[in-house]
Protein backbone atom coordinates (compact mmCIF):
# COMPACT_ATOMS: atom_id res chain seq x y z
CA UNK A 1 1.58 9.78 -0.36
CA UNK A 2 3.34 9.69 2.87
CA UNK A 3 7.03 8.15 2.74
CA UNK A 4 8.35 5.97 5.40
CA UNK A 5 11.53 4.97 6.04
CA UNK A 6 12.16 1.33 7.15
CA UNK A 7 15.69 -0.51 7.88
CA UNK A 8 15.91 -3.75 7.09
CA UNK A 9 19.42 -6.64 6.21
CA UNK A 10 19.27 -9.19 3.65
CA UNK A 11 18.65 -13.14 4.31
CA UNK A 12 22.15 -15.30 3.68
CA UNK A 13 19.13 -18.48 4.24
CA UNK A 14 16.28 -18.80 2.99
CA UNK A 15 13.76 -21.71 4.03
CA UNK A 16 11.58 -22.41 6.75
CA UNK A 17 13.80 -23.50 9.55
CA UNK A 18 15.53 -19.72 8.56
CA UNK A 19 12.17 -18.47 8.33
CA UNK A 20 11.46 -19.54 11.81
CA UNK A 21 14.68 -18.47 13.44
CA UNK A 22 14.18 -14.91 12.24
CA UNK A 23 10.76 -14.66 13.81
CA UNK A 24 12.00 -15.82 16.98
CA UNK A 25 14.86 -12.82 17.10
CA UNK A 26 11.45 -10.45 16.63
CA UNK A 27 12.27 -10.15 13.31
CA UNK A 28 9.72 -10.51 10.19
CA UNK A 29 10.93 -11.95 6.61
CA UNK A 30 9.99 -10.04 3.50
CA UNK A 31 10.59 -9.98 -0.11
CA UNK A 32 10.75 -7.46 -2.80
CA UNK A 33 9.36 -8.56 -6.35
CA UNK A 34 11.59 -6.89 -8.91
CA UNK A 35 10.56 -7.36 -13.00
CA UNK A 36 14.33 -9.43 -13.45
CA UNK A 37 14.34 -10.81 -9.89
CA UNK A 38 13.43 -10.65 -5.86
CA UNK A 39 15.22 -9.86 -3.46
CA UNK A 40 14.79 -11.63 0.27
CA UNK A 41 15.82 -9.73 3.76
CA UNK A 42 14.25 -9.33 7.57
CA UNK A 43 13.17 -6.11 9.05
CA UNK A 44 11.80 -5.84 13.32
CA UNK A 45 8.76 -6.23 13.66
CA UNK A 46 8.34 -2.62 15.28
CA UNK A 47 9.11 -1.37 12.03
CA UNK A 48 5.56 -1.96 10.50
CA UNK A 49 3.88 -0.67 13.36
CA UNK A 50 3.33 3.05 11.22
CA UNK A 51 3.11 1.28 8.11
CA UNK A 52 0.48 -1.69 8.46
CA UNK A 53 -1.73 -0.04 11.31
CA UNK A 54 -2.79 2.56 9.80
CA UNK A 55 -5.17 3.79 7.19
CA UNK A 56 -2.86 5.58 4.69
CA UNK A 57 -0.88 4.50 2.62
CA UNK A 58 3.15 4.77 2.17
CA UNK A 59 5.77 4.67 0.00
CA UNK A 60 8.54 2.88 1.74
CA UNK A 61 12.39 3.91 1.36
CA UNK A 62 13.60 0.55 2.66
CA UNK A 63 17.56 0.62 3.22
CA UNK A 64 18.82 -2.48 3.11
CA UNK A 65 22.33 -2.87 4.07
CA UNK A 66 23.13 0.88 2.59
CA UNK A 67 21.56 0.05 -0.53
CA UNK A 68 17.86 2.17 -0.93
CA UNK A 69 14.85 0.90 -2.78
CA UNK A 70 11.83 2.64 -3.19
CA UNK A 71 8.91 0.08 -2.12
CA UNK A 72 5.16 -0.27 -1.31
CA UNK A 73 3.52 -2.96 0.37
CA UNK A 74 1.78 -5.67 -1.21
CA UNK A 75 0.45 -7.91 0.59
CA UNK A 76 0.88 -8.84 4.62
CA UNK A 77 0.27 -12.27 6.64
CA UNK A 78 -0.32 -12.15 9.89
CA UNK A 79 -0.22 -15.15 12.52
CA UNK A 80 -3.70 -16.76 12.79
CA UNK A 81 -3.81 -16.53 16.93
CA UNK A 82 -1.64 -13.56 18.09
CA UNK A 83 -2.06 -11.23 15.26
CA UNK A 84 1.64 -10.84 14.67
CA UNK A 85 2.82 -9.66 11.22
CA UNK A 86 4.96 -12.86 10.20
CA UNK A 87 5.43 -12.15 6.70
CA UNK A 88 5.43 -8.87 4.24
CA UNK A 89 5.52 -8.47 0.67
CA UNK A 90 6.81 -5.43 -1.46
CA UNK A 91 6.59 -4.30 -5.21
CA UNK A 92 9.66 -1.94 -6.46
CA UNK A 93 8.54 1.31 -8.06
CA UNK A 94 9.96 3.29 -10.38
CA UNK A 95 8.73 7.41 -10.74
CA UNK A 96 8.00 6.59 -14.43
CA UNK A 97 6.06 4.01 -14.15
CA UNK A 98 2.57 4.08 -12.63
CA UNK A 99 1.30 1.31 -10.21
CA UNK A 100 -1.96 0.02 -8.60
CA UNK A 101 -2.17 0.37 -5.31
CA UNK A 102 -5.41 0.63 -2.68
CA UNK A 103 -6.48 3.59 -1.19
CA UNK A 104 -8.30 4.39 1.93
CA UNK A 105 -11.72 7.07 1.70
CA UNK A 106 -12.06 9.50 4.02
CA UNK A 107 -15.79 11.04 4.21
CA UNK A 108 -16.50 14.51 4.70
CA UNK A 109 -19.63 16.50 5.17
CA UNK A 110 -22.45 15.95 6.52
CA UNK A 111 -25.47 14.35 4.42
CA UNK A 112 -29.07 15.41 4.10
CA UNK A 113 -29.92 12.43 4.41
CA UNK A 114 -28.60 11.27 7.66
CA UNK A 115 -29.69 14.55 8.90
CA UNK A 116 -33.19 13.98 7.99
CA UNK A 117 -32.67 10.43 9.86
CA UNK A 118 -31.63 8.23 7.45
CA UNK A 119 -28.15 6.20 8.67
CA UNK A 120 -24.99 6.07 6.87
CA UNK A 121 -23.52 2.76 5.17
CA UNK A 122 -20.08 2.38 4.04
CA UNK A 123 -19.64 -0.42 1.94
CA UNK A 124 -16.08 0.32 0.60
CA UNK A 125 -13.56 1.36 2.83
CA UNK A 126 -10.61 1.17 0.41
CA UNK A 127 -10.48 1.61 -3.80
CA UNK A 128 -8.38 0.86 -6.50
CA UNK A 129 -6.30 3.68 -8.05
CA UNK A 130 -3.85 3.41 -11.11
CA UNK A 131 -1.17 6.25 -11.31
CA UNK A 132 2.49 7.80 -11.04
CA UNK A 133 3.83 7.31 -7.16
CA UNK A 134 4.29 10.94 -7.30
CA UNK A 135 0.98 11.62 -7.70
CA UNK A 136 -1.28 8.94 -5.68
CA UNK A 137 -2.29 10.97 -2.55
CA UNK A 138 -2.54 9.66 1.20
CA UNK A 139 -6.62 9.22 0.58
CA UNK A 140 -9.62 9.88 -1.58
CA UNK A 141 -11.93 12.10 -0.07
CA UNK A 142 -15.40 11.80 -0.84
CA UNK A 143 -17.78 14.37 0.34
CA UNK A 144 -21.25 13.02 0.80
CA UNK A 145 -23.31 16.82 1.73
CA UNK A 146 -25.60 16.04 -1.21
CA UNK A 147 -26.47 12.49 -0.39
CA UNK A 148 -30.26 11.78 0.55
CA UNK A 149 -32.27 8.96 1.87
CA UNK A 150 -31.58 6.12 -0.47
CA UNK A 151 -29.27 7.27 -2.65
CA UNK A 152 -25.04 6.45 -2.66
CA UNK A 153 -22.42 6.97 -4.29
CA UNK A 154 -20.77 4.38 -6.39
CA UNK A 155 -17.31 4.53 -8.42
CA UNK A 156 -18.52 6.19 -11.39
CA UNK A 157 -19.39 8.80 -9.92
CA UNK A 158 -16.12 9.79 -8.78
CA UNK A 159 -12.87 11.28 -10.44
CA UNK A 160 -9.61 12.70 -8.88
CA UNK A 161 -6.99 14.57 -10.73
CA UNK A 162 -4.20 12.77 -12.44
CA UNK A 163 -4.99 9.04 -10.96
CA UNK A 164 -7.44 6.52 -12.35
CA UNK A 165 -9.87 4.61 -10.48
CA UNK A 166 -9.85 0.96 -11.07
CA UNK A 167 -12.94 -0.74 -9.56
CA UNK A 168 -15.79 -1.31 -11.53
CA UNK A 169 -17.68 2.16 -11.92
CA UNK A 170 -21.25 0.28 -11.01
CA UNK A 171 -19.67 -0.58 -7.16
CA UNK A 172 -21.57 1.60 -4.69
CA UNK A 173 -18.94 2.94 -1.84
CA UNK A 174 -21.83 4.20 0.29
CA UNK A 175 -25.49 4.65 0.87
CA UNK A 176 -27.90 6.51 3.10
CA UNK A 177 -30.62 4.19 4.16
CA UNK A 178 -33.41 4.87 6.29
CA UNK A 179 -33.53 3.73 10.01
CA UNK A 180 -35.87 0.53 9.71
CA UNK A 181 -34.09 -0.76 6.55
CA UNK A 182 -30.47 -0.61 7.95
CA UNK A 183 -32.20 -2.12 11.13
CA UNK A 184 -33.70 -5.06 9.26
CA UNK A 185 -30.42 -5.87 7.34
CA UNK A 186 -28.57 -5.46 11.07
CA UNK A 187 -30.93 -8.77 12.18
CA UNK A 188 -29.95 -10.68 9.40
CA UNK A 189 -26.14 -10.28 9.65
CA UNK A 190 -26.62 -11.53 13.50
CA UNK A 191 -28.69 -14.19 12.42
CA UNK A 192 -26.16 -15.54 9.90
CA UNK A 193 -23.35 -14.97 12.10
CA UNK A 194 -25.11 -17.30 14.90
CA UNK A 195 -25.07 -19.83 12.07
CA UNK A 196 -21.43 -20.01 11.77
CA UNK A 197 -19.39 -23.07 12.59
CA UNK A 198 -17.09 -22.37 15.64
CA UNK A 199 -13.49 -21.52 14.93
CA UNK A 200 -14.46 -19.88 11.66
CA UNK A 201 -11.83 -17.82 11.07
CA UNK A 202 -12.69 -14.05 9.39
CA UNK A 203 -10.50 -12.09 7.02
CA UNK A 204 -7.07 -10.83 7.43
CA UNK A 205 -6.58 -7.18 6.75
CA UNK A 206 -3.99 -7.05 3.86
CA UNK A 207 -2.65 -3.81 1.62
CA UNK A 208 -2.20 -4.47 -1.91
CA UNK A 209 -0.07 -2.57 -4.22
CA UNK A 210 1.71 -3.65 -7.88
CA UNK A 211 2.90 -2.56 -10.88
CA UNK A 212 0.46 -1.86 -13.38
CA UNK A 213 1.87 -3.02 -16.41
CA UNK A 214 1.92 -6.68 -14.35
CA UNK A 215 -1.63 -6.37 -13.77
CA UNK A 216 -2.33 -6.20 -16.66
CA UNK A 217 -0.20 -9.34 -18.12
CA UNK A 218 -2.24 -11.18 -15.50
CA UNK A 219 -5.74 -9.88 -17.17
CA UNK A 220 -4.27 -11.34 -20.34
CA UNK A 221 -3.65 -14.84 -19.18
């Protein structure tokens, strides 16, 4: 994966009204969740510009006040009218001890099918992996040459060296449909959209990203 490097100091005050204060000075809280404890500080906001808007993903050497720890995001909230990241979350890794983080696809190739007409349909944008941060790369490639007219690709069909893929195997990433069918399913998205209450408001993009061995204590709860 790609490594960033991001400068941040840590809080003296925690709270809302501190919370608040350190927005206004452009700054955006954060925590790190360690196994014995977390640890609270600020970073600028213009420091999550290459790290949040963007499809790969990082590992984060995140100096705070001359001490390094080596992070990846977790989770990100962002301000419900102006977009503004206004709060971060980061999980401590360790080189011998492998984490869950998601990963972007990147297509390549060009499929029959689409060539013979039929249209491409992504469904999953970003998967699952479990591994060692050494060895999680910046994206999963996934070459689709061989796919035809109503056929995809789904998670079992996949496997990369030395990570492990951690969505359910029957999930389909993508599909070549033909023309009328992706056409058909087009109308009924607008349809259901017009149906919506006013004000709805839609997903926030988030990147998620923990250790695995607390992943799995949650399974077991």
């Amino acid at each position: 994966m790609k490594t960033l490097e991001i400068n941040g100091s840590l809080r003296s005050e925690l709270g809302k009204k501190s919370s608040k204060n350190i927005r206004k000075e452009g700054n955006v809280p954060c925590v790190i969740y360690k196994k014995d404890h977390n640890i609270h500080f600020f970073a600028h906001e213009n420091s999550f510009k290459n790290l949040i808007y963007t499809p790969d993903a990082h590992i984060v050497n995140l100096n705070l006040d001359g001490e390094t720890h080596k992070v990846v995001l977790q989770d990100v909230q962002f301000h419900p009218v102006t977009d503004k990241v206004i709060h971060a979350d980061f999980v401590e890794i360790f080189d011998n001890k492998p984490i869950i983080i998601s990963l972007p696809i990147r297509i390549t190739g060009e499929s029959v099918g689409v060539k013979a007409g039929g249209k491409l349909r992504i469904k999953k944008r970003h998967l699952k992996v479990r591994g060692f941060a050494q060895d999680i790369p910046e994206f999963l490639p996934i070459d689709i040459t061989e796919v035809k007219i109503h056929h995809s690709i789904k998670v079992g069909d996949l496997a990369f060296d030395k990570i492990e893929l951690i969505d359910p195997k029957i999930t389909t990433i993508l599909s070549v449909a033909t023309s009328r069918v992706v056409q058909k399913e087009e109308e009924v998205e607008a349809e259901a959209g017009a149906e919506k209450p006013e004000g709805e408001a839609g997903e926030q993009p988030a990147a998620a990203a923990a250790p695995a061995e607390e992943k799995e204590k949650e399974k077991g709860k």
